[in-house]
C-alpha atoms as a PDB file:
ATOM      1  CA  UNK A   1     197.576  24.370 161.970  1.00  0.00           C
ATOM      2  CA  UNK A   2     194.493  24.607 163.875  1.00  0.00           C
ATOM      3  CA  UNK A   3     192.140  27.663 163.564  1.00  0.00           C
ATOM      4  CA  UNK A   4     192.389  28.465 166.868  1.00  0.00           C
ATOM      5  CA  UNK A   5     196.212  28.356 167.274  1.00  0.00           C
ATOM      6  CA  UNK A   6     196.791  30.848 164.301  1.00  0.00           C
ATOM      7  CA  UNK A   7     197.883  34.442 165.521  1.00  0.00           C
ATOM      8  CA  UNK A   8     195.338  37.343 165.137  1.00  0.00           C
ATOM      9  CA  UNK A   9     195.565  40.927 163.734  1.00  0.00           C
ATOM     10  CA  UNK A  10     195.664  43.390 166.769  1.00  0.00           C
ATOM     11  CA  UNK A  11     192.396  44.814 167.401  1.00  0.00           C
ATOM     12  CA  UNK A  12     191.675  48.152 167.160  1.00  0.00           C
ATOM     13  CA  UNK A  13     191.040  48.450 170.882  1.00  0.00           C
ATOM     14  CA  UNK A  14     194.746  47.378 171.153  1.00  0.00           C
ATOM     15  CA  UNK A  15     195.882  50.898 169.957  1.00  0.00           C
ATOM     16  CA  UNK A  16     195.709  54.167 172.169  1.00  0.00           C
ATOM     17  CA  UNK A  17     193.264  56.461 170.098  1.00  0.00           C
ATOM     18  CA  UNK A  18     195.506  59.663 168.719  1.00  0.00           C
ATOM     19  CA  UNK A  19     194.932  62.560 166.989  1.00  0.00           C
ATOM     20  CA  UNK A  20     196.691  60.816 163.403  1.00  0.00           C
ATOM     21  CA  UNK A  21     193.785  58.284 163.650  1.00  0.00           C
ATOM     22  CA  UNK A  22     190.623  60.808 164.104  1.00  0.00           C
ATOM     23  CA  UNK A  23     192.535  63.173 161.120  1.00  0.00           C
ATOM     24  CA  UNK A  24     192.726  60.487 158.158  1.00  0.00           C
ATOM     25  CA  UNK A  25     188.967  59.312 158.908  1.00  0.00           C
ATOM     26  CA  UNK A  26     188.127  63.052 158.519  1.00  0.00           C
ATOM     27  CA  UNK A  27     190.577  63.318 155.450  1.00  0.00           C
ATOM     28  CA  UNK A  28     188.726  60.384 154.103  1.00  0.00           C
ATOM     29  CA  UNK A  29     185.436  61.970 155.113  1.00  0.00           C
ATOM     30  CA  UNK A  30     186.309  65.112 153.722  1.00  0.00           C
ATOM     31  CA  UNK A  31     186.871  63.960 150.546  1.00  0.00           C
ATOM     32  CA  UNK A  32     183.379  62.101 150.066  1.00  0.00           C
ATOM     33  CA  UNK A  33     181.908  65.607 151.467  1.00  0.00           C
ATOM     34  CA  UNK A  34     183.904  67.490 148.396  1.00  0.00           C
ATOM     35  CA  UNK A  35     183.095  64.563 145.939  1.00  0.00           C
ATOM     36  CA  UNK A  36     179.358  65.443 147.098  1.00  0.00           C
ATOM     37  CA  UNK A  37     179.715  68.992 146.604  1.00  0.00           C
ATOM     38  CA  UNK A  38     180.735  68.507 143.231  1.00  0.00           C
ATOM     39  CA  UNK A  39     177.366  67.111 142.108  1.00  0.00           C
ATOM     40  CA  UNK A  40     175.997  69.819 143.680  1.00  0.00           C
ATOM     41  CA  UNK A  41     178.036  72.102 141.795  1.00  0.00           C
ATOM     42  CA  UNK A  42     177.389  69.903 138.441  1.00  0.00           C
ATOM     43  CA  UNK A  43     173.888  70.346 138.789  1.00  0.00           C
ATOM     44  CA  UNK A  44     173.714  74.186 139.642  1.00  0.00           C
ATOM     45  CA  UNK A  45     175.789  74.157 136.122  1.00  0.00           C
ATOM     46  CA  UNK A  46     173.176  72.164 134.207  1.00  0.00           C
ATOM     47  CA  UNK A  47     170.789  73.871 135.305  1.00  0.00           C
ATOM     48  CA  UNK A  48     172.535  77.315 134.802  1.00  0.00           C
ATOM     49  CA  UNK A  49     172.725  75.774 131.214  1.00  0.00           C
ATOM     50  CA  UNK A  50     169.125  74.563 130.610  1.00  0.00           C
ATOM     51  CA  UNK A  51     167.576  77.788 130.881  1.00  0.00           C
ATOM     52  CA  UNK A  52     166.123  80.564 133.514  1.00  0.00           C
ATOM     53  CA  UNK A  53     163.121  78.708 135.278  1.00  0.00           C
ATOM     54  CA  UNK A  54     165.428  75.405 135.450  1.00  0.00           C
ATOM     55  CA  UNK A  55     168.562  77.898 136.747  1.00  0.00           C
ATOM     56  CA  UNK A  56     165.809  79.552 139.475  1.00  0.00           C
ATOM     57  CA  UNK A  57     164.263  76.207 140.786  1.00  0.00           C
ATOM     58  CA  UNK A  58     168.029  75.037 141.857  1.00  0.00           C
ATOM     59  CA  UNK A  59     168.955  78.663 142.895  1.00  0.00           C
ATOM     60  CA  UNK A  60     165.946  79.087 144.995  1.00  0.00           C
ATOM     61  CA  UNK A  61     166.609  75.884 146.799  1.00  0.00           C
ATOM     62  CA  UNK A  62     170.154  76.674 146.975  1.00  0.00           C
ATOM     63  CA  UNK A  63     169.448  79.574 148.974  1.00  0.00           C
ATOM     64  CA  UNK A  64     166.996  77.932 151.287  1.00  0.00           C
ATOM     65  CA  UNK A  65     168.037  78.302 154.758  1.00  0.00           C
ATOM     66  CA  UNK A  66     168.616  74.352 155.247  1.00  0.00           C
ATOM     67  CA  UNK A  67     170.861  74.095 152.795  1.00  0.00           C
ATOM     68  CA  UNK A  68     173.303  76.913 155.094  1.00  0.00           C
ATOM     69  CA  UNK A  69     174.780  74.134 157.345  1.00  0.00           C
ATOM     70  CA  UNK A  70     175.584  72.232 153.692  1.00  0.00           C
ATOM     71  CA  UNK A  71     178.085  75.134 152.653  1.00  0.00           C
ATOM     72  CA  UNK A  72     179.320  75.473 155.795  1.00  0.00           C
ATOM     73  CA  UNK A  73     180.149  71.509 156.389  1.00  0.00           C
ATOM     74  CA  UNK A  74     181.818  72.188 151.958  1.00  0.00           C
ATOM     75  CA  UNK A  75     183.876  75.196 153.260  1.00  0.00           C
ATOM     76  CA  UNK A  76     185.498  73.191 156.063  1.00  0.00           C
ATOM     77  CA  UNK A  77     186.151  70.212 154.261  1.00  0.00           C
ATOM     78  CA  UNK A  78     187.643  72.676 151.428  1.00  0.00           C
ATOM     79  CA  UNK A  79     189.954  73.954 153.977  1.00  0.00           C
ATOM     80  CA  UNK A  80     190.695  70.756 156.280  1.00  0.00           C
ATOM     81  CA  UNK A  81     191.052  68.738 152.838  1.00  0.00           C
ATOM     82  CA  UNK A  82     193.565  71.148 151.831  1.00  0.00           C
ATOM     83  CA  UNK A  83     195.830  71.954 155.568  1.00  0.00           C
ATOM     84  CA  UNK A  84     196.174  67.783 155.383  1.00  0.00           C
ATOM     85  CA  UNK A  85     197.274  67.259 152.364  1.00  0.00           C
ATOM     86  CA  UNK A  86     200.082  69.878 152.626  1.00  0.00           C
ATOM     87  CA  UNK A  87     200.947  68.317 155.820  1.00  0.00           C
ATOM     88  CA  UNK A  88     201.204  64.826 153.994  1.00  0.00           C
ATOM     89  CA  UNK A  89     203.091  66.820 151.294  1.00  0.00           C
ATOM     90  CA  UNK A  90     205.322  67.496 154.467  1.00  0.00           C
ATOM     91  CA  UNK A  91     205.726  64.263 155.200  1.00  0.00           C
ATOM     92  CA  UNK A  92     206.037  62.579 151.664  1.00  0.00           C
ATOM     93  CA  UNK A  93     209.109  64.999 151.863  1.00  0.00           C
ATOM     94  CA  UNK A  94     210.462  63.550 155.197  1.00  0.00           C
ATOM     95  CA  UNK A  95     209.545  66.130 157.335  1.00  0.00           C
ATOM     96  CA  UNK A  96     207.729  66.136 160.661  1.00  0.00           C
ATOM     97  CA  UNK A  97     207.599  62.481 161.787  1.00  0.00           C
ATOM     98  CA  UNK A  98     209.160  63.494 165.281  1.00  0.00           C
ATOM     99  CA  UNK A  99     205.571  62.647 167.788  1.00  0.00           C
ATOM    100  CA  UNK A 100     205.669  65.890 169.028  1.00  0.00           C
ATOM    101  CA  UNK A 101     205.670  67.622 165.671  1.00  0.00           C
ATOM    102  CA  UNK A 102     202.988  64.920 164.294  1.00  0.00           C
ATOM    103  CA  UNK A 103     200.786  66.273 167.274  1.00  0.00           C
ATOM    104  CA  UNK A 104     201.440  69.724 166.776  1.00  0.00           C
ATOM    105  CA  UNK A 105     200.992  69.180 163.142  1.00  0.00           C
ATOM    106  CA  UNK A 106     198.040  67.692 163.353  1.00  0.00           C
ATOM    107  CA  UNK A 107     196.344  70.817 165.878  1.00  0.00           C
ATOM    108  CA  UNK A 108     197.476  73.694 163.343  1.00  0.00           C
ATOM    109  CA  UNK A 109     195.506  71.493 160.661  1.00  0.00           C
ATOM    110  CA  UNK A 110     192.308  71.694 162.982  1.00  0.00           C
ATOM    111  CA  UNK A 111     192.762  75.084 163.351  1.00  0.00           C
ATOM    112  CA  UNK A 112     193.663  76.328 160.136  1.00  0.00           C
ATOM    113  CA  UNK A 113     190.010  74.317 159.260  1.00  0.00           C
ATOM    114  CA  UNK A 114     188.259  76.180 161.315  1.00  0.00           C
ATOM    115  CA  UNK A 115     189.369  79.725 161.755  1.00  0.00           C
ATOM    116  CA  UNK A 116     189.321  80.075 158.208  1.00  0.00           C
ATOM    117  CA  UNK A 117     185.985  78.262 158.075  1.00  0.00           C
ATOM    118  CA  UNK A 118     184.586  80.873 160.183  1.00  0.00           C
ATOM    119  CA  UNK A 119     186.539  83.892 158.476  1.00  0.00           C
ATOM    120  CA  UNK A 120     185.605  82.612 154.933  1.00  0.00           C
ATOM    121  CA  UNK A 121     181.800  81.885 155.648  1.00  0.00           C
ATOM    122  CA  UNK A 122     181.406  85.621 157.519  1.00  0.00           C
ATOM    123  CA  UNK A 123     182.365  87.113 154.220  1.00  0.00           C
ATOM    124  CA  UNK A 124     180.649  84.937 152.199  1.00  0.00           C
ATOM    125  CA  UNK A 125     177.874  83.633 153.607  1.00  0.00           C
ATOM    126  CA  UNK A 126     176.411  85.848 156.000  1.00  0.00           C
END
C-alpha cells in the first residue's frame, strides 16, 4: 500500500472543542502544579529540619509577595484536582455519561474550584 493511500488519524481540528477536553488538560495540569508544590513543601521541611537561619531564608522567601499568586494557582489545583477526580470516581461507577450531565458535571467542577479557591485563600491567605 502506498503512503499516500493509507487512512489518517482524525485531526484534532476534526473534533468540536468541549468542556471534557479543556477539563482533563487542566486535570493533567493540575497534577504537575501539585507535583510542584510538593518540592516546595519538601524543601520548606528540610529546611525546617536543618536549623533556624536555613528554616528563615525559605520562610522569608515564602512569604515574599511574588510567591502569593504561587499558593493561590496550589489552592486551586488542590481543589479542581480533587472536584475531578470524584467526578471520574462518578463515572468509573457508571454514573453521569448522559451529555447533558457530562456538561453540567463538568461546570459544578469549575465552580467548586473556584468558589472554594476564593473562600479558602480569604481565610488563609489574606
Amino acid at each position: 500500500m502506498d503512503r499516500a493511500d493509507r487512512p489518517i488519524s482524525p485531526h484534532v481540528f476534526v473534533y468540536r472543542w468541549q468542556i471534557t477536553n479543556t477539563l482533563s488538560i487542566l486535570h493533567r495540569m493540575t497534577g504537575i502544579v501539585l507535583s510542584l508544590g510538593v518540592l516546595v513543601a519538601v524543601c520548606w521541611l528540610v529546611a525546617l529540619a536543618g536549623g533556624e537561619a536555613g528554616y528563615e531564608r525559605v520562610r522569608s522567601a515564602y512569604s515574599a509577595v511574588w510567591f502569593q499568586p504561587l499558593y493561590l494557582g496550589w489552592i486551586f489545583s488542590i481543589f479542581f484536582h480533587l472536584a475531578n477526580g470524584i467526578r471520574h470516581l462518578c463515572w468509573d461507577a457508571g454514573y453521569g455519561f448522559e451529555h447533558h450531565q457530562i456538561r453540567i458535571g463538568g461546570w459544578l467542577v469549575v465552580a467548586f474550584a473556584a468558589v472554594t479557591t476564593v473562600v479558602f485563600s480569604a481565610f488563609v491567605l489574606f
